[in-house]
Protein backbone atom coordinates (compact mmCIF):
# COMPACT_ATOMS: atom_id res chain seq x y z
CA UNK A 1 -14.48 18.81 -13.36
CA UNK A 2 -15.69 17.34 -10.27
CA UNK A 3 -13.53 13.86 -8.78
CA UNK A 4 -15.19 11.81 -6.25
CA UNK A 5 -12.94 9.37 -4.52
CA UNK A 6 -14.62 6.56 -2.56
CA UNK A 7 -12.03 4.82 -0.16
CA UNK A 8 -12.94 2.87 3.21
CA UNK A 9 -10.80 5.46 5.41
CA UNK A 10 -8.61 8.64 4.15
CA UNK A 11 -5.80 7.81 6.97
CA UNK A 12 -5.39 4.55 8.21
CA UNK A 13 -3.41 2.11 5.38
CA UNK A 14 -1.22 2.38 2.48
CA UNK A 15 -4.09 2.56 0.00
CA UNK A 16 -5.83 5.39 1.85
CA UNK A 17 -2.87 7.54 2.66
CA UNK A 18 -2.31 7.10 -1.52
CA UNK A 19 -5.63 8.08 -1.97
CA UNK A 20 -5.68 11.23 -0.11
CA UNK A 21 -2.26 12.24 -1.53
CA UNK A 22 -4.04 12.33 -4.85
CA UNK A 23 -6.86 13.95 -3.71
CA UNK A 24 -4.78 16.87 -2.32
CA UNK A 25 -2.52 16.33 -5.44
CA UNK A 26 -5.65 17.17 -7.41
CA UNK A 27 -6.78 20.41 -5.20
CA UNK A 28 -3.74 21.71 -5.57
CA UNK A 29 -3.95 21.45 -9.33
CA UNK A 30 -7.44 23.45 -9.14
CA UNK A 31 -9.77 20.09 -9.62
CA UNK A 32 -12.71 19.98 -7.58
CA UNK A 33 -12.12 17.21 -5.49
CA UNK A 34 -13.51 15.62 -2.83
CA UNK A 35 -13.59 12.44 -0.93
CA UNK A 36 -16.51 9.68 0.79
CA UNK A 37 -14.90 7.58 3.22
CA UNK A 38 -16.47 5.51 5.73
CA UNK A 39 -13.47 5.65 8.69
CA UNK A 40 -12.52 9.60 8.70
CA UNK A 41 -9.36 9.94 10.21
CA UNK A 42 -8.02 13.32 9.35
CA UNK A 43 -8.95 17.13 9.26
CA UNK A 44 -9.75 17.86 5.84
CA UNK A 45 -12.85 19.78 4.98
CA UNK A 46 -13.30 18.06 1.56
CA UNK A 47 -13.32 14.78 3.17
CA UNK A 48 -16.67 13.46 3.76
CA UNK A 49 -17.38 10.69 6.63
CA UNK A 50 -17.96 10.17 10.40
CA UNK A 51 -15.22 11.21 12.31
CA UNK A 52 -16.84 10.65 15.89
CA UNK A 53 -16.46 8.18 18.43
CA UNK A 54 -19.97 6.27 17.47
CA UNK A 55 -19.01 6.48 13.73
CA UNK A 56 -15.58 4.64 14.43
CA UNK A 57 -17.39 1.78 16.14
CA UNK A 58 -19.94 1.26 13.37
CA UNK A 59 -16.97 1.49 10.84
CA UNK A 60 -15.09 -1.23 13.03
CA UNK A 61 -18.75 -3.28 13.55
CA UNK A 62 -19.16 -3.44 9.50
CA UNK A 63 -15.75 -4.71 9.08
CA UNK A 64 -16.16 -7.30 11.77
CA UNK A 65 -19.99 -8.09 10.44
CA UNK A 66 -18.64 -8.09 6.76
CA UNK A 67 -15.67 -10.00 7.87
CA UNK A 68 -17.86 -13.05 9.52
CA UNK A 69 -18.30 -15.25 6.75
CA UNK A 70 -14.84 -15.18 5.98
CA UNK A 71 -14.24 -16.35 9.37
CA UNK A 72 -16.11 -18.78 9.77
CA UNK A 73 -15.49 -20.14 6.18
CA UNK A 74 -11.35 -20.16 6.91
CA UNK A 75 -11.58 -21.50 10.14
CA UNK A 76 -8.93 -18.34 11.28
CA UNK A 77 -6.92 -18.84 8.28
CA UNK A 78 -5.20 -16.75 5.77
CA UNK A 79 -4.89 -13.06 5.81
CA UNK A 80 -7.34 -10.34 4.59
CA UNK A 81 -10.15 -11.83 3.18
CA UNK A 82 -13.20 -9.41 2.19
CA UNK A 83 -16.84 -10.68 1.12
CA UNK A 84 -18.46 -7.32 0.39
CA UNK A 85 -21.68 -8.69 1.73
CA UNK A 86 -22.70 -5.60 3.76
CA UNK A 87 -25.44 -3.04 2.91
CA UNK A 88 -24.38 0.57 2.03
CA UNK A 89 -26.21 3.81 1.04
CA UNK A 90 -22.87 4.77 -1.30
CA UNK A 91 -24.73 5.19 -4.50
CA UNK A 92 -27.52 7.04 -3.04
CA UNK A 93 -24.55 9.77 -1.44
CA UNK A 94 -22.56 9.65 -4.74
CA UNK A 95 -26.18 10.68 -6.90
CA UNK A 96 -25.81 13.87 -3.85
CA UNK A 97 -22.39 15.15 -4.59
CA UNK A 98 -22.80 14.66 -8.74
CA UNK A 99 -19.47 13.71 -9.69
CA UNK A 100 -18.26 13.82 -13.46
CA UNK A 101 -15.70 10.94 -12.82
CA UNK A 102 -16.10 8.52 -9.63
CA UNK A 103 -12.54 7.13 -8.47
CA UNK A 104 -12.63 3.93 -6.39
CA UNK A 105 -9.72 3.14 -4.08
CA UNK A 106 -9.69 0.79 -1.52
CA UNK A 107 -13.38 -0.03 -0.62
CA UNK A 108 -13.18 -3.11 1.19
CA UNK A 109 -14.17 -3.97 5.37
CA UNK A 110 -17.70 -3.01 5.39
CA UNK A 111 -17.55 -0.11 3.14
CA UNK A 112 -18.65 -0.95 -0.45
CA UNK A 113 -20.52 -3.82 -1.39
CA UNK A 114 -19.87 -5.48 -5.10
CA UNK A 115 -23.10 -5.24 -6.37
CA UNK A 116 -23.35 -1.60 -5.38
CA UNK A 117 -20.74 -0.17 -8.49
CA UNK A 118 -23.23 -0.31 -11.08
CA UNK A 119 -25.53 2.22 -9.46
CA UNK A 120 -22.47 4.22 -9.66
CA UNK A 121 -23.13 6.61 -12.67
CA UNK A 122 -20.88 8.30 -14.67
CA UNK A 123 -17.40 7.12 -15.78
CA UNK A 124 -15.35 4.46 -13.09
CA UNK A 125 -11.85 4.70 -12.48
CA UNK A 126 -10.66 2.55 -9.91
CA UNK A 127 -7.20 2.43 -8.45
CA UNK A 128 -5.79 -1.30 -7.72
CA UNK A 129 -4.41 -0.97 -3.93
CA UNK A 130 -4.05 -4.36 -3.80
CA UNK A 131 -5.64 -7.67 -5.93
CA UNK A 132 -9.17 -7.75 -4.09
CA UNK A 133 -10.95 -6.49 -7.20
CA UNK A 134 -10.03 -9.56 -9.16
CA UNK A 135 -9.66 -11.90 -6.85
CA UNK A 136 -12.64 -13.69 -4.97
CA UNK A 137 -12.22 -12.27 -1.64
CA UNK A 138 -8.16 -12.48 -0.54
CA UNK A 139 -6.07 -9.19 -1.10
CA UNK A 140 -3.01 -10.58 -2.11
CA UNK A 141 -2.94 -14.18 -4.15
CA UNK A 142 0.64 -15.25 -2.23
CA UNK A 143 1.10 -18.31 -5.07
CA UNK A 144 -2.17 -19.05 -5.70
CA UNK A 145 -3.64 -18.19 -9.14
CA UNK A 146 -6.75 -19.28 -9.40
CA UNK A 147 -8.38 -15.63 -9.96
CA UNK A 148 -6.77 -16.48 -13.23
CA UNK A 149 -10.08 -18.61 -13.71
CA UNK A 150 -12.29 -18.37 -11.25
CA UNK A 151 -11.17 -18.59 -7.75
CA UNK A 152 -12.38 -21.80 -5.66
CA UNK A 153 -10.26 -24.21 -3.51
CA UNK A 154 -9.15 -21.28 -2.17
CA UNK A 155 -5.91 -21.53 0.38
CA UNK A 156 -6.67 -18.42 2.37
CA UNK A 157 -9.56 -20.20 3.61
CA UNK A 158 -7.99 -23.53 3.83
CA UNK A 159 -10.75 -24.96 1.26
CA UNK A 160 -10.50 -27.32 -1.32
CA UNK A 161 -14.68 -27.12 -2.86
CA UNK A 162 -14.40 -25.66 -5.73
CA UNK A 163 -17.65 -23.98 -5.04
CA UNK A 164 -16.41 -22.09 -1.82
CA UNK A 165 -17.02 -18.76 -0.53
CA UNK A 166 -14.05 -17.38 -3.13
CA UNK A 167 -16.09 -19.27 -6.16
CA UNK A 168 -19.12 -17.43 -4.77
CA UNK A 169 -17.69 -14.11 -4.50
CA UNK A 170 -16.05 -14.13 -8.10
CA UNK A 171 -19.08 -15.29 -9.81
CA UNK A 172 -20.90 -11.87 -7.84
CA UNK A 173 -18.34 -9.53 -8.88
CA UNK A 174 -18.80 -11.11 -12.52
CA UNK A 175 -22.26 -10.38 -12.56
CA UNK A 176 -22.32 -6.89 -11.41
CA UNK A 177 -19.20 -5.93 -13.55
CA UNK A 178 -19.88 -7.67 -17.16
CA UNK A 179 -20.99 -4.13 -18.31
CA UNK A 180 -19.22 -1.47 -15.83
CA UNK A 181 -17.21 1.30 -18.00
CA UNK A 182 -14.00 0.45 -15.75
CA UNK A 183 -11.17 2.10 -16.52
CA UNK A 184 -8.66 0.72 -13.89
CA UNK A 185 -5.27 2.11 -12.38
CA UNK A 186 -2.44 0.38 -11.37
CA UNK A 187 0.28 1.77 -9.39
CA UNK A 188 2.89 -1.17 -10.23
CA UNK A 189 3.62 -2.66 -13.74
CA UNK A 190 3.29 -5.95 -11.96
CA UNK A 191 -0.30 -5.58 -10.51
CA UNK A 192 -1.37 -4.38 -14.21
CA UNK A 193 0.33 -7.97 -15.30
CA UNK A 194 -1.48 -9.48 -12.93
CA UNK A 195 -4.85 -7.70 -13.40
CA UNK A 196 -4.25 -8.44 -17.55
CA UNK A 197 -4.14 -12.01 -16.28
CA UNK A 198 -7.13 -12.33 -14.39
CA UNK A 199 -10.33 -13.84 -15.60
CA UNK A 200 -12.69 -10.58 -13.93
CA UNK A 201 -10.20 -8.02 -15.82
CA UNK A 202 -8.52 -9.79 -18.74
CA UNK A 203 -10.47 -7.30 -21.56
CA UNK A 204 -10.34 -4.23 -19.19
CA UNK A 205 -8.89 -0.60 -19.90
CA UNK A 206 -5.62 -0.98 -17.53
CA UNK A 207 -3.84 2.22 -17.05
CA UNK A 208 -0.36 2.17 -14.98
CA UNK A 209 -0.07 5.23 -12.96
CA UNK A 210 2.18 5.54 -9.86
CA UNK A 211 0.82 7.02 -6.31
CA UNK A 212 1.96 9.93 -5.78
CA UNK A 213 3.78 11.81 -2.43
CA UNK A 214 4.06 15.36 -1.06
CA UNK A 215 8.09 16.15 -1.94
CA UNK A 216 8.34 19.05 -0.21
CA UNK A 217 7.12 17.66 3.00
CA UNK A 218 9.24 14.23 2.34
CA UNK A 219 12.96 15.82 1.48
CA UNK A 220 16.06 15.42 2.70
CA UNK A 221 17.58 16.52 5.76
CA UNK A 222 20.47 16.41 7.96
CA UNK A 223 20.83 12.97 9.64
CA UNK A 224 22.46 13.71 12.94
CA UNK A 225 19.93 16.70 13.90
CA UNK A 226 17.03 14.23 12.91
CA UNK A 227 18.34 11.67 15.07
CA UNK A 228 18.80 14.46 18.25
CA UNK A 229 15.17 15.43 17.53
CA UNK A 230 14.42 11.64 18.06
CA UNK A 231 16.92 10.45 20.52
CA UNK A 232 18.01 7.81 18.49
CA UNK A 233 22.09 7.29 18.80
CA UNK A 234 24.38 9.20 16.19
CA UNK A 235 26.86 6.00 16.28
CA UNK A 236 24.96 3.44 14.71
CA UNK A 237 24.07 2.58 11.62
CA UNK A 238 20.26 2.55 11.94
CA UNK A 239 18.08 0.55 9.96
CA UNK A 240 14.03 1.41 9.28
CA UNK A 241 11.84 -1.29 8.80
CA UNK A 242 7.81 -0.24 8.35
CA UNK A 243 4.62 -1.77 8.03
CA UNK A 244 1.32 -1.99 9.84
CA UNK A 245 1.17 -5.39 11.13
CA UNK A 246 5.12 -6.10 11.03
CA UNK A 247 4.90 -9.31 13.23
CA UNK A 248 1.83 -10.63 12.30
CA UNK A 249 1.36 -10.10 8.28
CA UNK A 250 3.69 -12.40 6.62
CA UNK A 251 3.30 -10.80 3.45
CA UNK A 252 5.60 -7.89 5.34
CA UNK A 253 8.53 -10.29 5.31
CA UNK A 254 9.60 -10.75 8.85
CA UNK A 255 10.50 -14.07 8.45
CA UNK A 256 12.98 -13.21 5.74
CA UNK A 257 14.04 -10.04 7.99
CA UNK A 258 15.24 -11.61 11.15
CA UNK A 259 18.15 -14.30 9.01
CA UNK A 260 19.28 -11.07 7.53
CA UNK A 261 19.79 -9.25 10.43
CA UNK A 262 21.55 -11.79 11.99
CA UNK A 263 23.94 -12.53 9.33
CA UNK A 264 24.43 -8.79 10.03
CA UNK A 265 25.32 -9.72 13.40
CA UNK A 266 27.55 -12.38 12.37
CA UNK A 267 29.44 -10.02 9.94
CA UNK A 268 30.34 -7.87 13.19
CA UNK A 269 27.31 -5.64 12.82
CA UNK A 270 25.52 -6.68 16.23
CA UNK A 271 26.71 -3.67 18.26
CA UNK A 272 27.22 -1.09 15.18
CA UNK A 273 23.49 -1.19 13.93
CA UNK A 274 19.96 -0.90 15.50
CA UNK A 275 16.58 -1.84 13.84
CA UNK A 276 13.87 0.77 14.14
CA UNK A 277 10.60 -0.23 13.56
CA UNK A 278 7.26 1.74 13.09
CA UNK A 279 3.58 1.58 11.95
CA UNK A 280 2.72 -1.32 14.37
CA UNK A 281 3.96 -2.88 17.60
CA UNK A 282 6.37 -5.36 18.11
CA UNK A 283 4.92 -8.71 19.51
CA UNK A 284 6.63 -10.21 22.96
CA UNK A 285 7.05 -13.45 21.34
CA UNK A 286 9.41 -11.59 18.70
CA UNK A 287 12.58 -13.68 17.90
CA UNK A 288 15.92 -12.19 18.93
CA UNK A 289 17.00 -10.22 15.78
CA UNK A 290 20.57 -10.66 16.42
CA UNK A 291 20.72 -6.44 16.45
CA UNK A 292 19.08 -4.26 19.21
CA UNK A 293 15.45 -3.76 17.96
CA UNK A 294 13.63 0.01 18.38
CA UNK A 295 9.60 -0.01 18.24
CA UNK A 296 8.62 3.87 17.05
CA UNK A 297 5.31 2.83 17.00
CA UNK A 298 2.31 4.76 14.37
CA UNK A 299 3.89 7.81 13.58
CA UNK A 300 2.77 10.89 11.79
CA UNK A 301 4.34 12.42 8.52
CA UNK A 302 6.38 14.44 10.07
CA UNK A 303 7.89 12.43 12.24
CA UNK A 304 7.90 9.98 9.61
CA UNK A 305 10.05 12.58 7.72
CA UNK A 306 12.29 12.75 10.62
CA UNK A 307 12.55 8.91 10.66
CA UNK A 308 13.38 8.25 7.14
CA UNK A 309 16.34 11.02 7.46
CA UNK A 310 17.43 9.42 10.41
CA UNK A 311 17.90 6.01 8.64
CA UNK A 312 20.44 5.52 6.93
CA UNK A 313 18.67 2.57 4.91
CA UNK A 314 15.21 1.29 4.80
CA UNK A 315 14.67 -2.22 4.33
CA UNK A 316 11.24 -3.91 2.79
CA UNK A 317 11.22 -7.59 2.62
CA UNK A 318 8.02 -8.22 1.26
CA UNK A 319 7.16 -10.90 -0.49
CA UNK A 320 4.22 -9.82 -2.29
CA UNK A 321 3.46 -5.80 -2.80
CA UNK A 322 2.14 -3.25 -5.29
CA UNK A 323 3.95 0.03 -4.40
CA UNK A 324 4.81 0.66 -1.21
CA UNK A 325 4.76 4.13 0.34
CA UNK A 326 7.23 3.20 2.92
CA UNK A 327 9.45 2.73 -0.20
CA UNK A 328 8.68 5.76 -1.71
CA UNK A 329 9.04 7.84 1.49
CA UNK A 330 12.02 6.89 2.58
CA UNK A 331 13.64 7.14 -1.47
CA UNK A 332 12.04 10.55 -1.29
CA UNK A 333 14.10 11.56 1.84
CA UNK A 334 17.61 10.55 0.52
CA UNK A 335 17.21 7.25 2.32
CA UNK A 336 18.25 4.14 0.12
CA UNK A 337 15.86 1.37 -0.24
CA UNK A 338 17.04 -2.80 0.35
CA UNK A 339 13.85 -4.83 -0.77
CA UNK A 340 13.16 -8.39 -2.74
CA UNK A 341 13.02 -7.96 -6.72
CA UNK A 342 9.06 -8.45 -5.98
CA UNK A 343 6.16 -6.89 -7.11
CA UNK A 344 6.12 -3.06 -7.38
CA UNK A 345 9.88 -2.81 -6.08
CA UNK A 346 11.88 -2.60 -9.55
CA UNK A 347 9.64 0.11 -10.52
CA UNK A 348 10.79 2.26 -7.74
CA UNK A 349 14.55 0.57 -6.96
CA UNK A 350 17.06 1.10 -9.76
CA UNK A 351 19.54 -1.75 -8.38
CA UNK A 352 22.76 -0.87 -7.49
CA UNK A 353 21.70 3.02 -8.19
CA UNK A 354 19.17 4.25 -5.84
CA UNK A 355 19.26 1.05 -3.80
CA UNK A 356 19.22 -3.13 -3.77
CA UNK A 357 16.96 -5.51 -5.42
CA UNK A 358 17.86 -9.01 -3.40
CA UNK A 359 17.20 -12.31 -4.86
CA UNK A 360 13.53 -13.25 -3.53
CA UNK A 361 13.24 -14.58 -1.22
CA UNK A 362 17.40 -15.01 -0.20
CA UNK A 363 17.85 -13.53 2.90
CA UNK A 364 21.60 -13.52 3.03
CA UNK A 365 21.04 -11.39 -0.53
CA UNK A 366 19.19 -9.65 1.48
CA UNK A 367 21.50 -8.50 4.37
CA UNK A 368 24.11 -8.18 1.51
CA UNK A 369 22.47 -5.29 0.27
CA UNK A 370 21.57 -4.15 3.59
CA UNK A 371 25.80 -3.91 4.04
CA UNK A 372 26.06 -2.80 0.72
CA UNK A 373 24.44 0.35 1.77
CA UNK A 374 25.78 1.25 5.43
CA UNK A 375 29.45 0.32 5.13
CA UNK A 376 30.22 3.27 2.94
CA UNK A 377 28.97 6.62 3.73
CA UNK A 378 29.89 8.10 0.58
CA UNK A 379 28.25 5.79 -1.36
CA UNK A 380 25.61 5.61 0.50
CA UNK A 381 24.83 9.36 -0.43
CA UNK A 382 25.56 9.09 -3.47
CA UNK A 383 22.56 6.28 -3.86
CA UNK A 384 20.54 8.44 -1.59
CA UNK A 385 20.58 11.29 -4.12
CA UNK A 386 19.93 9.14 -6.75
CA UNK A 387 16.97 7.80 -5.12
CA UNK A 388 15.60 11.14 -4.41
CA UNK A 389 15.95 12.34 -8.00
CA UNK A 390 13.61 9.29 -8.82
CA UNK A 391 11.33 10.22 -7.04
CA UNK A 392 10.68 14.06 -7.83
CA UNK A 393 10.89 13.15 -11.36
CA UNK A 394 8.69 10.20 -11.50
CA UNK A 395 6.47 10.22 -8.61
CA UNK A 396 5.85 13.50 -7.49
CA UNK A 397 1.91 14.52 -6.73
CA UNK A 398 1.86 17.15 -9.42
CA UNK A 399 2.90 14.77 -11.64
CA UNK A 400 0.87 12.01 -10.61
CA UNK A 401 -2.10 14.37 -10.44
CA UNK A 402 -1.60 15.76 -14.01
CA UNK A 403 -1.65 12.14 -15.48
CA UNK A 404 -4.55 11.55 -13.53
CA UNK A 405 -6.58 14.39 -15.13
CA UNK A 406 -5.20 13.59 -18.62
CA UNK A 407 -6.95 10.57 -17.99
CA UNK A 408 -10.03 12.19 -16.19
CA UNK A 409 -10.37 14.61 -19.69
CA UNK A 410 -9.95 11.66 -22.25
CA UNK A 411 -12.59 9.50 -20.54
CA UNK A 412 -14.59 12.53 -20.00
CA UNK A 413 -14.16 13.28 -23.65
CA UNK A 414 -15.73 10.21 -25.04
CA UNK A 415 -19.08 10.70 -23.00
């Protein structure tokens, strides 16, 4: 069985790193698999895409080219927004490699366009990273659900025509798609609700299947050495917050965050706990948040590994998300998880267990469950233990990857 998965980059994001954890998941399980990506960030042989300085600047020119509508439609408004407008050569490199089963991942910011998937031959599988696929251009909905019908007025370009660059971009995906054989994966139970609901997807073959992480590189280990290795103080109580754009992205929760941390401060935290932050930078027009506040920066897994063991809780106050890794890492390290009952979250959090599911979007429920977790060592392990058993028996890449061919063999099976 040969497994194509087309993704916009291997590395860099959530989706990717998911992605590629499958892919690997899938090696290791003796499936030929490989990978087309357009932004190659890593070493891997099977991994097929530019990974030189001229091939990151075309990758960054076709998102910025394929991005331009967009920006001039929204005026510099709302957050990811991707037309899929830009010319690619992907079904003429997928007919190359053959594939018995093409996945789809992420394929936004220059990579894929829409009217390319039905050159794609061969069974489609296609992993929901985010909402893009059903949406008419914006990756996550915030309250709007008009992909329910058929997108228009569209608040993440501050429009309200109905027939607006959204409108345009739904009735293009609904063209090219009436026929696909799409069999689509969602990590979360609530993006399959959501992808049930939508007007592009509301007949589709929805499958929910977790992502999957590499347990014996994310495990547990001992707190204070990981914390000497880092040179991050053994007397605080040190809380991880991660995401890629953690000032900037509002959809990471920041603005629910920084309350929190100061009711922390207010409950006599202030000088007992430090925020460490990682993935992105931290603006200098950052708010005080009330606690000292430690930018790691973009780390690698391993440090990453070191991180999460160093925490002794990981906070995610999104307010909209599918399944985040920085969840799952951190659960698969012994490291409790405080997020919003949003999204993806319950599927991971088992409240009160493994971690806290706050109230959305309360952020004093929030730092409640933040204290919940680092005022009591020993029950903080306890829910650290917990947390890790989740994970190795839910989410583990063998186990993802077996599901994944089960599914691979039954679609295959009906050719």
């Amino acid at each position: 069985m040969k497994v194509l998965h087309l993704s916009t980059s291997d590395m860099t994001g959530g989706a990717a790193r998911a992605a590629f954890r499958l892919h690997r998941g899938l090696v290791e399980s003796g499936i030929h698999s490989r990978m087309l990506v357009q932004n190659k960030s890593g070493t891997d042989t099977l991994v097929a895409g530019s990974d030189t300085r001229w091939g990151r600047y075309l990758a960054m020119l076709k998102y910025t080219v394929d991005s331009l509508p967009a920006i001039i439609s929204r005026r510099g408004r709302g957050a990811t927004f991707s037309p899929a407008l830009f010319p690619d050569r992907i079904a003429r490199h997928v007919a190359g490699i053959a594939p018995d089963i093409n996945h789809l991942h992420w394929i936004a910011g220059g990579f894929m366009k829409v009217e390319t998937l039905p050159h794609l031959h061969g069974p489609l599988v296609w992993t929901l990273h985010d909402m893009w696929p059903f949406t008419g251009g914006c990756h996550y909905s915030s309250e709007c659900s008009r992909y329910t019908d058929s997108c228009g007025c569209c608040p993440a370009l501050g429009s309200s025509a109905e027939d607006d660059l959204s409108r345009r971009i739904w009735q293009r995906k609904a063209r090219a798609w009436r026929a696909l054989p799409l069999t689509l994966i969602t990590p979360s139970r609530w993006m399959a609700e959501c992808a049930a609901m939508s007007s592009l997807f509301s007949e589709a073959d929805i499958r929910v299947i977790p992502n999957g992480i590499n347990t014996t590189l994310f495990h547990p280990g001992d707190r204070s050495m990981a914390r000497k290795i880092l040179g991050l103080p053994l007397d605080r109580r040190l809380i991880l917050f991660g995401a890629m754009s953690p000032t900037s992205d509002p959809r990471k929760g920041l603005q629910h965050l920084l309350p929190a941390l100061k009711d922390l401060a207010n409950n006599g935290w202030g000088e007992r706990a430090e925020l460490l932050v990682y993935g992105g930078s931290l603006s200098e027009k950052t708010p005080d948040f009330g606690i000292k506040a430690r930018p790691m920066g973009q780390v690698s897994d391993e440090t990453l590994v070191l991180l999460n063991c160093a925490a002794d809780v990981l906070v995610a106050p999104s307010t909209q998300d599918n399944l985040p890794n920085t969840v799952m890492e951190a659960m698969a390290c012994g490291t409790p998880a405080v997020a919003f009952k949003i999204g993806g979250m319950p599927d991971m959090i088992d409240h009160g267990e493994s971690g806290w599911l706050a109230h959305p979007f309360d952020h004093k429920d929030l730092a409640r469950g933040i204290i919940h977790v680092i005022e009591n060592a020993g029950h903080r392990e306890k829910m650290g233990k917990q947390a890790r058993k989740k994970i190795v028996r839910e989410y583990a890449e063998n186990i993802v990857a077996r599901r994944h061919i089960n599914l691979y063999e039954e679609l295959l099976g009906k050719e």
